[in-house]
Every structure is written in structure tokens, then in C-alpha cells.
N, C-alpha and C. Protein backbone atom coordinates (compact mmCIF):
# COMPACT_ATOMS: atom_id res chain seq x y z
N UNK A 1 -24.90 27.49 102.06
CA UNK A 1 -24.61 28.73 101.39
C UNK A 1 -23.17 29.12 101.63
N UNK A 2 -22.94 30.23 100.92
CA UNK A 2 -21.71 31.12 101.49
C UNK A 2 -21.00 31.45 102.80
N UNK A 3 -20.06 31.00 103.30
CA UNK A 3 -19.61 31.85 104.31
C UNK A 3 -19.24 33.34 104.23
N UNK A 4 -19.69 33.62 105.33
CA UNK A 4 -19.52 35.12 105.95
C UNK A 4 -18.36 35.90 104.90
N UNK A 5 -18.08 37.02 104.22
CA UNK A 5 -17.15 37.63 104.30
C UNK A 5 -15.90 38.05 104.90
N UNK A 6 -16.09 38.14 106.69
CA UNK A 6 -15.62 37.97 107.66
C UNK A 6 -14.50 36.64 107.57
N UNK A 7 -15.17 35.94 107.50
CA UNK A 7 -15.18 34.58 108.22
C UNK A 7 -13.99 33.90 107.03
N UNK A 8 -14.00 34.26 105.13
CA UNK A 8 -13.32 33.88 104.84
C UNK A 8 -11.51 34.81 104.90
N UNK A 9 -12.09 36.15 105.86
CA UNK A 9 -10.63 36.89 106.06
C UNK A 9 -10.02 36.49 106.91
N UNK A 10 -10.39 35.94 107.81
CA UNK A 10 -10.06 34.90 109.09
C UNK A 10 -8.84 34.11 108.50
N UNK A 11 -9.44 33.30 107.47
CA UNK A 11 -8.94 32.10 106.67
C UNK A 11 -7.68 32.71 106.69
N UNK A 12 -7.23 33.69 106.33
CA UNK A 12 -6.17 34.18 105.66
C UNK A 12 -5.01 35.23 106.45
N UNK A 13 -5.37 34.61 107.63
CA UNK A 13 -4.45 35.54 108.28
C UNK A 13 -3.20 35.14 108.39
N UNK A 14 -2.04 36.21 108.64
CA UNK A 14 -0.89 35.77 108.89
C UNK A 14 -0.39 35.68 107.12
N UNK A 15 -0.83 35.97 105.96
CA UNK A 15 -0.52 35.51 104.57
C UNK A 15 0.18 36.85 104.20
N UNK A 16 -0.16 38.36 104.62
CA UNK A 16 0.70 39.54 104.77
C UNK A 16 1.84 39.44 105.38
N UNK A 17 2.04 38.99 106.76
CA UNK A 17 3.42 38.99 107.00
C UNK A 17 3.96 38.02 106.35
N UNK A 18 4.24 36.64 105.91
CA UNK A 18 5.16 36.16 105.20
C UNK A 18 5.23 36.74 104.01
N UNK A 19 4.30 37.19 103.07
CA UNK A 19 4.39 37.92 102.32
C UNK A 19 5.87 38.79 102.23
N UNK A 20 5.70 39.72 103.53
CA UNK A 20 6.15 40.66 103.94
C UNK A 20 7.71 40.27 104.62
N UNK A 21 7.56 39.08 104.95
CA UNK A 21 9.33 38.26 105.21
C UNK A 21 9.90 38.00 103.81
N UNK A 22 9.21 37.50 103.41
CA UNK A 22 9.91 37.14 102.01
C UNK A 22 10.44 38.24 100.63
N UNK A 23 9.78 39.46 101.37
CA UNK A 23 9.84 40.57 100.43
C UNK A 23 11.24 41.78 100.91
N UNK A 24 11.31 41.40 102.36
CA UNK A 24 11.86 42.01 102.82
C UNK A 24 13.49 42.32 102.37
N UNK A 25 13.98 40.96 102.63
CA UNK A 25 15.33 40.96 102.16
C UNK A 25 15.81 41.52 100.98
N UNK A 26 14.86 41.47 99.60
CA UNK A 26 15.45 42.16 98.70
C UNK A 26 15.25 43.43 98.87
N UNK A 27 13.75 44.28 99.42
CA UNK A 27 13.67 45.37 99.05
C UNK A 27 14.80 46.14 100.15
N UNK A 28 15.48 45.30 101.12
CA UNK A 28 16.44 45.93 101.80
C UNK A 28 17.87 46.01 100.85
N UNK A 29 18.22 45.29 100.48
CA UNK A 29 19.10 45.11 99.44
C UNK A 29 18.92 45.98 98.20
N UNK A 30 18.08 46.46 98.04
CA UNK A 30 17.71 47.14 96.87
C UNK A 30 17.90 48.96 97.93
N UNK A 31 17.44 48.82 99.18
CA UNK A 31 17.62 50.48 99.80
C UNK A 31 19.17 50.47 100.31
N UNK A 32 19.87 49.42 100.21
CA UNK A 32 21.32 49.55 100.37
C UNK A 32 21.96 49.31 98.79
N UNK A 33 21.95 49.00 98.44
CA UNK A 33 21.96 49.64 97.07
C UNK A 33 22.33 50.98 96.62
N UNK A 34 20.64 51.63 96.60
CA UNK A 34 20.60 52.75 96.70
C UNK A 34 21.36 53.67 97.30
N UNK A 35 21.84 53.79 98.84
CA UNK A 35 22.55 54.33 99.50
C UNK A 35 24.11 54.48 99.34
N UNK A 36 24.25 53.04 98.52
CA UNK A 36 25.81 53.06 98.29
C UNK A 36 26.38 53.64 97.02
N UNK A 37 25.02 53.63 95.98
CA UNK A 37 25.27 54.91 94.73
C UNK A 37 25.18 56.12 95.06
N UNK A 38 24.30 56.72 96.23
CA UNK A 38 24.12 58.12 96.34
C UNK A 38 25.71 58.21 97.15
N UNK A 39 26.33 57.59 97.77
CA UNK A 39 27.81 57.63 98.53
C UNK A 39 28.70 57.53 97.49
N UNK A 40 28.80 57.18 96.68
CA UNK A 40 29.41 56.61 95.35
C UNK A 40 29.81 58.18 95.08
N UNK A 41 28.11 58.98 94.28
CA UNK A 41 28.07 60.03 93.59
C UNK A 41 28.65 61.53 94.83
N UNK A 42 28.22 61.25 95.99
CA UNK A 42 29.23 61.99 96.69
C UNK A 42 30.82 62.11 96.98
N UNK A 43 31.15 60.85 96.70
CA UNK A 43 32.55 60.58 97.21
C UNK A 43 33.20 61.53 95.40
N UNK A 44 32.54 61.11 94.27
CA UNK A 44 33.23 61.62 93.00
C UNK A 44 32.96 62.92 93.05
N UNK A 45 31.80 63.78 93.59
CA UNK A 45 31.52 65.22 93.48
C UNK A 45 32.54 66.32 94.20
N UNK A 46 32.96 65.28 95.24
CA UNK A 46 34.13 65.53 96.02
C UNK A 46 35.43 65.67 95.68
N UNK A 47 35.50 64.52 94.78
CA UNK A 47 36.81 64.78 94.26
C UNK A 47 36.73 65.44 92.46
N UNK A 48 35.67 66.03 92.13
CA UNK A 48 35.14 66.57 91.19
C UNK A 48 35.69 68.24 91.48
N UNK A 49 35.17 68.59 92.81
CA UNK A 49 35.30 69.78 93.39
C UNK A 49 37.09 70.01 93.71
N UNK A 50 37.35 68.95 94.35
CA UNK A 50 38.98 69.54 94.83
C UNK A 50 40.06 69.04 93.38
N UNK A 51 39.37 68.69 92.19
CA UNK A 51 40.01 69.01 91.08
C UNK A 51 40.07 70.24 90.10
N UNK A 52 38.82 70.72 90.61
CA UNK A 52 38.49 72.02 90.14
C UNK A 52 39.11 72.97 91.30
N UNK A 53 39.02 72.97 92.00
CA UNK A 53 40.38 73.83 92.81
C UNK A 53 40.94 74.10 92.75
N UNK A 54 41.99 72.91 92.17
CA UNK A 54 43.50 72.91 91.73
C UNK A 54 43.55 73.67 90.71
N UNK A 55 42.49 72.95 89.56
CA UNK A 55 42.70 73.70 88.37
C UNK A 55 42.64 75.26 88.56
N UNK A 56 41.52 75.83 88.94
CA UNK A 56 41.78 77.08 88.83
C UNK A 56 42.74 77.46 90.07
N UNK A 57 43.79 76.90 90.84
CA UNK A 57 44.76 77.33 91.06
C UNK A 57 46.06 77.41 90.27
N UNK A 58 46.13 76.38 90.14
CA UNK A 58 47.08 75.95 88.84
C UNK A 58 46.90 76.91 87.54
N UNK A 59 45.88 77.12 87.22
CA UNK A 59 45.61 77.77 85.91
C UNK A 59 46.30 79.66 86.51
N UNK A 60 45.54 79.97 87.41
CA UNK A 60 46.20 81.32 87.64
C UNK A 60 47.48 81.55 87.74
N UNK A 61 48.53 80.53 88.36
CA UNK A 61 49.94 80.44 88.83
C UNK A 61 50.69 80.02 87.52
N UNK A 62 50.17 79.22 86.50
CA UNK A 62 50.97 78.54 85.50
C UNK A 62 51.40 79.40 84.32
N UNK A 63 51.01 80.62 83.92
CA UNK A 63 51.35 80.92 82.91
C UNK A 63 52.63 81.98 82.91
N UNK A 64 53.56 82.21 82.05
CA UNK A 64 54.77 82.25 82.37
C UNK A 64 54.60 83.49 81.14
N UNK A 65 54.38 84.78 81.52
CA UNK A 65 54.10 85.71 80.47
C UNK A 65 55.05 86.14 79.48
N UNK A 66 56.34 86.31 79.80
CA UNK A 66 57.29 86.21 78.78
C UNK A 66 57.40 85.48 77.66
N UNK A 67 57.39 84.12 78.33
CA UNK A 67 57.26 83.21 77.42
C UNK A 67 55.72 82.96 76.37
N UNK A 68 54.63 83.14 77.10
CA UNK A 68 53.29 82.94 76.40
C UNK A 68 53.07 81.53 76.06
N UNK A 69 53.03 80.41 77.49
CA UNK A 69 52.72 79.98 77.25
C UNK A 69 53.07 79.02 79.15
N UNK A 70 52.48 77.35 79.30
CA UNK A 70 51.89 77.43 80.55
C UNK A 70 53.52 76.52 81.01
N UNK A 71 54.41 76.92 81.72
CA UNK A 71 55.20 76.48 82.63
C UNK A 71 54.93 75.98 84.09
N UNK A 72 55.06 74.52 83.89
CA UNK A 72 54.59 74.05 85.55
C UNK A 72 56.04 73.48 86.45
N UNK A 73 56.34 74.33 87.48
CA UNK A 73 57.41 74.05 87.98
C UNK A 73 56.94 73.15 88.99
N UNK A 74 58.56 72.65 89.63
CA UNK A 74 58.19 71.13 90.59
C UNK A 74 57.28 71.87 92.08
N UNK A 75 57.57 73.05 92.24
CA UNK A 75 56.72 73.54 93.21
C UNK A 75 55.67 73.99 93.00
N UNK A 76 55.35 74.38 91.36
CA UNK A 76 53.78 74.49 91.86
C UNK A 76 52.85 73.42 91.53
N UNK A 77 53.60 72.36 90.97
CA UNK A 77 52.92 71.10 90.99
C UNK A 77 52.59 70.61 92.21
N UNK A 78 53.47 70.77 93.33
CA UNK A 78 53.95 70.21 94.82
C UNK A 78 52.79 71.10 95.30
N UNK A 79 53.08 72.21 95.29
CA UNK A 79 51.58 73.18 95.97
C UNK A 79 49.99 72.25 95.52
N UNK A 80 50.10 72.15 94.12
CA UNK A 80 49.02 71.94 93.16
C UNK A 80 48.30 70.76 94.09
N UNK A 81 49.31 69.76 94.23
CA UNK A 81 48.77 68.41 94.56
C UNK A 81 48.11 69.13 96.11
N UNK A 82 49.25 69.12 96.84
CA UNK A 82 48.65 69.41 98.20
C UNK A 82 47.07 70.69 98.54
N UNK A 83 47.48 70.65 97.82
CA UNK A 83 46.22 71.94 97.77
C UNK A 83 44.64 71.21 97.24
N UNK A 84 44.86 70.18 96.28
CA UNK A 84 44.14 69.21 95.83
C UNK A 84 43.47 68.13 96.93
N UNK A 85 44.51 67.37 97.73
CA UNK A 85 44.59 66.77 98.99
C UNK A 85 44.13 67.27 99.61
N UNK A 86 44.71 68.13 100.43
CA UNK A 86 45.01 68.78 102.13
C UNK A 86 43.79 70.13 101.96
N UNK A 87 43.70 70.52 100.63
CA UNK A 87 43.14 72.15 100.54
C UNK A 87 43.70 73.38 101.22
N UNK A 88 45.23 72.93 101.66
CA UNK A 88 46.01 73.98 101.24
C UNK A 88 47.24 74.41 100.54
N UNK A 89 47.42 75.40 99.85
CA UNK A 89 48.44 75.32 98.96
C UNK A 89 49.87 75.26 99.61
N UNK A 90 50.32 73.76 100.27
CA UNK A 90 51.82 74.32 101.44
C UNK A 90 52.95 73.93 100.26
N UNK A 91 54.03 74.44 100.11
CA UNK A 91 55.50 74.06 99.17
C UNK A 91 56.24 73.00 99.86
N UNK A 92 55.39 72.20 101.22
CA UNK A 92 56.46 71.17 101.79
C UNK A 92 55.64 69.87 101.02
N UNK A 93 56.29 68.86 100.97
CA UNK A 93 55.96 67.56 100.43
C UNK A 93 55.37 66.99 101.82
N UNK A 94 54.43 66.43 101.68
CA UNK A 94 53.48 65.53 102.65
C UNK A 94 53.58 64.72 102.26
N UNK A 95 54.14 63.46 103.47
CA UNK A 95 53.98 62.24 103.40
C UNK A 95 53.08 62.21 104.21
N UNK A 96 52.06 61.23 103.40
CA UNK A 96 50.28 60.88 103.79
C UNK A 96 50.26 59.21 103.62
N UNK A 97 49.11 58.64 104.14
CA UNK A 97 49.07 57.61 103.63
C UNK A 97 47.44 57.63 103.17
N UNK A 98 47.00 57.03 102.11
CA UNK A 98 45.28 57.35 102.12
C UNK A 98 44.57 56.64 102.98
N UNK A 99 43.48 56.77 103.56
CA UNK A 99 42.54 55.53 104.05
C UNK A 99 42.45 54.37 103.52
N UNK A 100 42.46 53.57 104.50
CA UNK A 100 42.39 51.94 104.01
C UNK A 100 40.60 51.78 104.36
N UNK A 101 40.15 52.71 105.74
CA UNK A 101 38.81 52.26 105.52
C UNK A 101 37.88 52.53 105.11
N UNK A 102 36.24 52.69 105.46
CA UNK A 102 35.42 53.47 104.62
C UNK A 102 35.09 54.15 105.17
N UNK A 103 35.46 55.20 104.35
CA UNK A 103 34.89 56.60 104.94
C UNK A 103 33.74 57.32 103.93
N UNK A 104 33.09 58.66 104.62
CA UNK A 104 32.30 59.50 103.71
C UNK A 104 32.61 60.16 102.83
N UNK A 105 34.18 61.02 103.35
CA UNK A 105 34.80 61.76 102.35
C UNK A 105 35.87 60.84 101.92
N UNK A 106 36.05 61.31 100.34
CA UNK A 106 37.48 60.53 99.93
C UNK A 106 38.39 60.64 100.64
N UNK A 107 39.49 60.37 100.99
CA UNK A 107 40.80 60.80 101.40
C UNK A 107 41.84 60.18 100.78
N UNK A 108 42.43 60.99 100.13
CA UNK A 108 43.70 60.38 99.26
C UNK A 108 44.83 61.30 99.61
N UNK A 109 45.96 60.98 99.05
CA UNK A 109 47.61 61.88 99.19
C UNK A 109 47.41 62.51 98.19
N UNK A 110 48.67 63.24 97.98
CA UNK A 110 49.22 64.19 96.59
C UNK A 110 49.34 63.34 95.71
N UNK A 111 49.97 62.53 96.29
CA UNK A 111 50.89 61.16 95.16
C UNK A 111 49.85 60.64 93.88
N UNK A 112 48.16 60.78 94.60
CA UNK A 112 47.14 60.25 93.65
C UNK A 112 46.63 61.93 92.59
N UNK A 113 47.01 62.78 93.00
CA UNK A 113 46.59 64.22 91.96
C UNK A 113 48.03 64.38 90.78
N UNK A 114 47.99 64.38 89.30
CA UNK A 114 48.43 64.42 88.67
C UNK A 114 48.41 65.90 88.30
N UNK A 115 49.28 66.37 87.74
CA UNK A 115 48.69 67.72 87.06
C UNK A 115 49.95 68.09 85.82
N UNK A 116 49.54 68.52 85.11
CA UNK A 116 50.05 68.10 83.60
C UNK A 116 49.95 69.75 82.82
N UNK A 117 50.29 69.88 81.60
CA UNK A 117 50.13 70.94 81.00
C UNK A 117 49.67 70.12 79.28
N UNK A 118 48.09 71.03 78.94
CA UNK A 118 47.61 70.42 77.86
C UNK A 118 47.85 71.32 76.93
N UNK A 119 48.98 71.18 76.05
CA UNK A 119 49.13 72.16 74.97
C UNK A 119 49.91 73.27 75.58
N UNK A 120 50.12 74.43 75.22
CA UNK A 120 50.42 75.21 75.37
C UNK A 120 50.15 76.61 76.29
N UNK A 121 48.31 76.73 76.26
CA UNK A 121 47.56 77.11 77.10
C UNK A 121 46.77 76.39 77.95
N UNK A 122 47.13 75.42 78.22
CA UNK A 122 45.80 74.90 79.10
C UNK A 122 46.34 74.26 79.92
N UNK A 123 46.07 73.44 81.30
CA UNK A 123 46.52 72.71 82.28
C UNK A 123 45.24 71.66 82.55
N UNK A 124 45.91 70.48 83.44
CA UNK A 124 45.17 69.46 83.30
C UNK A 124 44.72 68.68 84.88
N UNK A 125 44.56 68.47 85.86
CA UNK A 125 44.45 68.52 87.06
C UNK A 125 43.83 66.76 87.28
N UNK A 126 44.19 65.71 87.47
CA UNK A 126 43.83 64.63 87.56
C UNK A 126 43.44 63.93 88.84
N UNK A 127 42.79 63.98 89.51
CA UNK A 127 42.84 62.84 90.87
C UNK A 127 41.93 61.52 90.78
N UNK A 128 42.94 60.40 91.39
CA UNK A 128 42.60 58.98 90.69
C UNK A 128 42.31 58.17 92.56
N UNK A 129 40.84 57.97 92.99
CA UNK A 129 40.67 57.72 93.94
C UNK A 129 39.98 56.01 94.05
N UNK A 130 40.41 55.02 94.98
CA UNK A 130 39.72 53.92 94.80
C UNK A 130 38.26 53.99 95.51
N UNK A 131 37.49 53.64 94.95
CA UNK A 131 36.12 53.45 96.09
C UNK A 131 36.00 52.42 96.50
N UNK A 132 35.36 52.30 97.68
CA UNK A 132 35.11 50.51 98.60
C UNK A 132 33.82 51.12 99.42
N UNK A 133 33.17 50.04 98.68
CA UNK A 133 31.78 50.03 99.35
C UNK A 133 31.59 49.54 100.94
N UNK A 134 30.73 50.06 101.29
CA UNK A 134 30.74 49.76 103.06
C UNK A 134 30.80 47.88 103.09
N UNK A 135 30.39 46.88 102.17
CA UNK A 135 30.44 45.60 102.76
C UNK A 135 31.49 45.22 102.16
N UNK A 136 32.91 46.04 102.10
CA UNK A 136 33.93 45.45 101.99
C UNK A 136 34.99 45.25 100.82
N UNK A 137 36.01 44.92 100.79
CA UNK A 137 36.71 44.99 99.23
C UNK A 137 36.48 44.02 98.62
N UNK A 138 35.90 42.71 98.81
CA UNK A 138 35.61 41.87 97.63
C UNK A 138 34.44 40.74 98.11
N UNK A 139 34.02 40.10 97.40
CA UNK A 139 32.68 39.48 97.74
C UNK A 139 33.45 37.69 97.12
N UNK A 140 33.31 37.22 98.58
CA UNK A 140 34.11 35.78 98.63
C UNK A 140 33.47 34.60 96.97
N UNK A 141 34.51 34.14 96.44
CA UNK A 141 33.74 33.11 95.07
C UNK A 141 33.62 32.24 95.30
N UNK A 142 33.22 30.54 94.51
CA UNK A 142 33.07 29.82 95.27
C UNK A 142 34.53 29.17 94.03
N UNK A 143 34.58 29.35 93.23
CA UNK A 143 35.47 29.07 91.97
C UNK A 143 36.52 30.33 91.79
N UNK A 144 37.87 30.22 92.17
CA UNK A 144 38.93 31.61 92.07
C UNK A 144 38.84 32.27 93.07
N UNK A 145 39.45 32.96 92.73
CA UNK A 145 39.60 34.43 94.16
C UNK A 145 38.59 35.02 94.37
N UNK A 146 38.59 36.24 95.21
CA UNK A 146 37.25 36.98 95.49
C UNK A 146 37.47 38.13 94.34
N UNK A 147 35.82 38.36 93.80
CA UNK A 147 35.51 39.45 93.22
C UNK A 147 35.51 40.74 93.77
N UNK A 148 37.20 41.33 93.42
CA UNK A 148 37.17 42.75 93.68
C UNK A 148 35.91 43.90 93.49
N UNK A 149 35.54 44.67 94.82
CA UNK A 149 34.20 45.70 94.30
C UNK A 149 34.95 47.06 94.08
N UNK A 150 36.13 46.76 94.78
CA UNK A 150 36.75 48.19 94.59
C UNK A 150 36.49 48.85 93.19
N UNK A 151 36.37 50.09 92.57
CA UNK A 151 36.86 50.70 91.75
C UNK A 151 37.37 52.20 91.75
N UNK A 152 37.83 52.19 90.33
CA UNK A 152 38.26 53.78 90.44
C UNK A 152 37.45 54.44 90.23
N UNK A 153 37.79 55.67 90.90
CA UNK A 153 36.81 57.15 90.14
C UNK A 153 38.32 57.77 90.21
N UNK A 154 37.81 58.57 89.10
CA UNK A 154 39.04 59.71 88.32
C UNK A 154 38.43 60.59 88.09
N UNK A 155 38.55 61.94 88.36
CA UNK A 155 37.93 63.48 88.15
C UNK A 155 39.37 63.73 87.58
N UNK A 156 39.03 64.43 86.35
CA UNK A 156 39.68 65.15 85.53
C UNK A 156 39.16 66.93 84.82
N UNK A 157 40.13 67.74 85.23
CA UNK A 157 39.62 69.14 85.19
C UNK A 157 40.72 69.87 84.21
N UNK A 158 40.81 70.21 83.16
CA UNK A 158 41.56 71.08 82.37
C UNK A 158 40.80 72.37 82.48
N UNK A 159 42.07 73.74 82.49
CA UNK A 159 41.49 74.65 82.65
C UNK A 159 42.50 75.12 82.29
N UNK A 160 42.21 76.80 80.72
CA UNK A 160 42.51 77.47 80.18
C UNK A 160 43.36 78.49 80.96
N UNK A 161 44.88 78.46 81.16
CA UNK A 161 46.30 79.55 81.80
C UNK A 161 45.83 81.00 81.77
N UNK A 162 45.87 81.61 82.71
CA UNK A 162 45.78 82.82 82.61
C UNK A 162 46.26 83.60 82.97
């Protein structure tokens, strides 16, 4: 007759953990993954936020009422950036250098915040940051150079002179 119920779970032991080896590696790869888009979407919200800063700093300081319309001088561009950077508005030029490693928060100079005048009323606030994922700037080929992972994120904020 039949063996036991028992007896054929016996048979089968040890078939969960390899299971469970063999499954492992991707679904780890798949939760680092994950982790390095949710770091991704923080590192841009970040520089999402200290573009919107600028802007509505920039936007309050830029408009030149006589004239009626948005004048950006070399100092309040110089404020603009640093204030963008550093998060405070100083009139001295900072020499910075950005991070080379990986960090949580972006860290970039002035040198990477652009700020521009769009039209007549409006201003334009740019910061252009590289991202590098925690395993590194490029993933070795076996044919050519290594595949750069770096990329850019760019937050861009225009905001109406007032």
C-alpha cells in the first residue's frame, strides 16, 4: 500500500532551504534595488526643495520696480547660489568642492545652481547634481570601458518676480 503521509514529508526535507538559497540572491537584489530608488527620490526632493528656496528668494529680491521688470545682479545671483548650496544667503563667493562620496544628502557647490531670468517677470533657479549609487560609479564590462551608473538629476524651479 501507501506510505504514511508522514513518511513521504520526510522524503523531502531540506527542498525549502535550497529553495530558499537559490531565491535569495535575487530577492536581495531586488530589496537593494528598492532602497537605492527610495535614496534616488530623496536625494532629488532635496534638491527639489533647496531650488525652491532660491526661487522664492530670488523671486522676492529680483524685481527692479522702476524698471518693471526682473534684474538679476552678480550679487544676488552669488547670494542665490549660496543660499541654494549652503542655505544661507552670504554675498562672499565659496569655494566648495562637492562630494566625491556617497552620501544621504546631496552636496553640491554654487558653481552647480544656475539662476537665470525667464522673460521679463519670472526667474529660473536650476541645480544640476550627479547621483552615485552606493555600489559605486561604474559596473566593470567585459568588452570597453565600465558602464557609467552615475547620473544627473536637475531640479528646475521658475518663479513669478515680485
Amino acid at each position: 500500500m501507501d506510505r504514511p503521509a508522514f513518511a513521504r514529508r520526510r522524503g523531502q526535507g531540506g527542498v525549502a532551504m535550497v529553495e530558499f538559497a537559490i531565491v535569495l540572491p535575487l530577492l536581495l537584489l531586488l530589496l537593494f534595488a528598492i532602497a537605492e530608488l527610495g535614496r534616488m527620490l530623496f536625494q532629488y526632493n532635496s534638491l527639489l526643495q533647496a531650488s525652491r528656496d532660491a526661487g522664492r528668494y530670488v523671486s522676492g529680491q529680483a524685481m527692479n520696480a522702476t524698471l518693471g521688470q526682473v534684474v538679476l545682479t552678480t550679487d544676488l545671483q552669488t547670494r542665490t547660489r549660496n543660499l541654494a548650496a549652503g542655505g544661507v544667503a552670504s554675498a562672499a563667493d565659496s569655494n566648495c568642492t562637492a562630494s566625491t562620496g556617497v552620501t544621504l544628502r546631496p552636496v553640491f557647490c554654487p558653481a552647480d545652481v544656475t539662476v537665470a531670468a525667464e522673460g521679463t517677470q519670472h526667474v529660473r533657479v536650476t541645480i544640476s547634481y550627479s547621483f552615485r549609487p552606493l555600489i559605486g560609479s561604474g559596473l566593470p564590462a567585459f568588452i570597453g570601458g565600465a558602464m557609467a551608473l552615475n547620473f544627473p538629476l536637475v531640479a528646475t524651479t521658475v518663479m513669478r518676480a515680485l
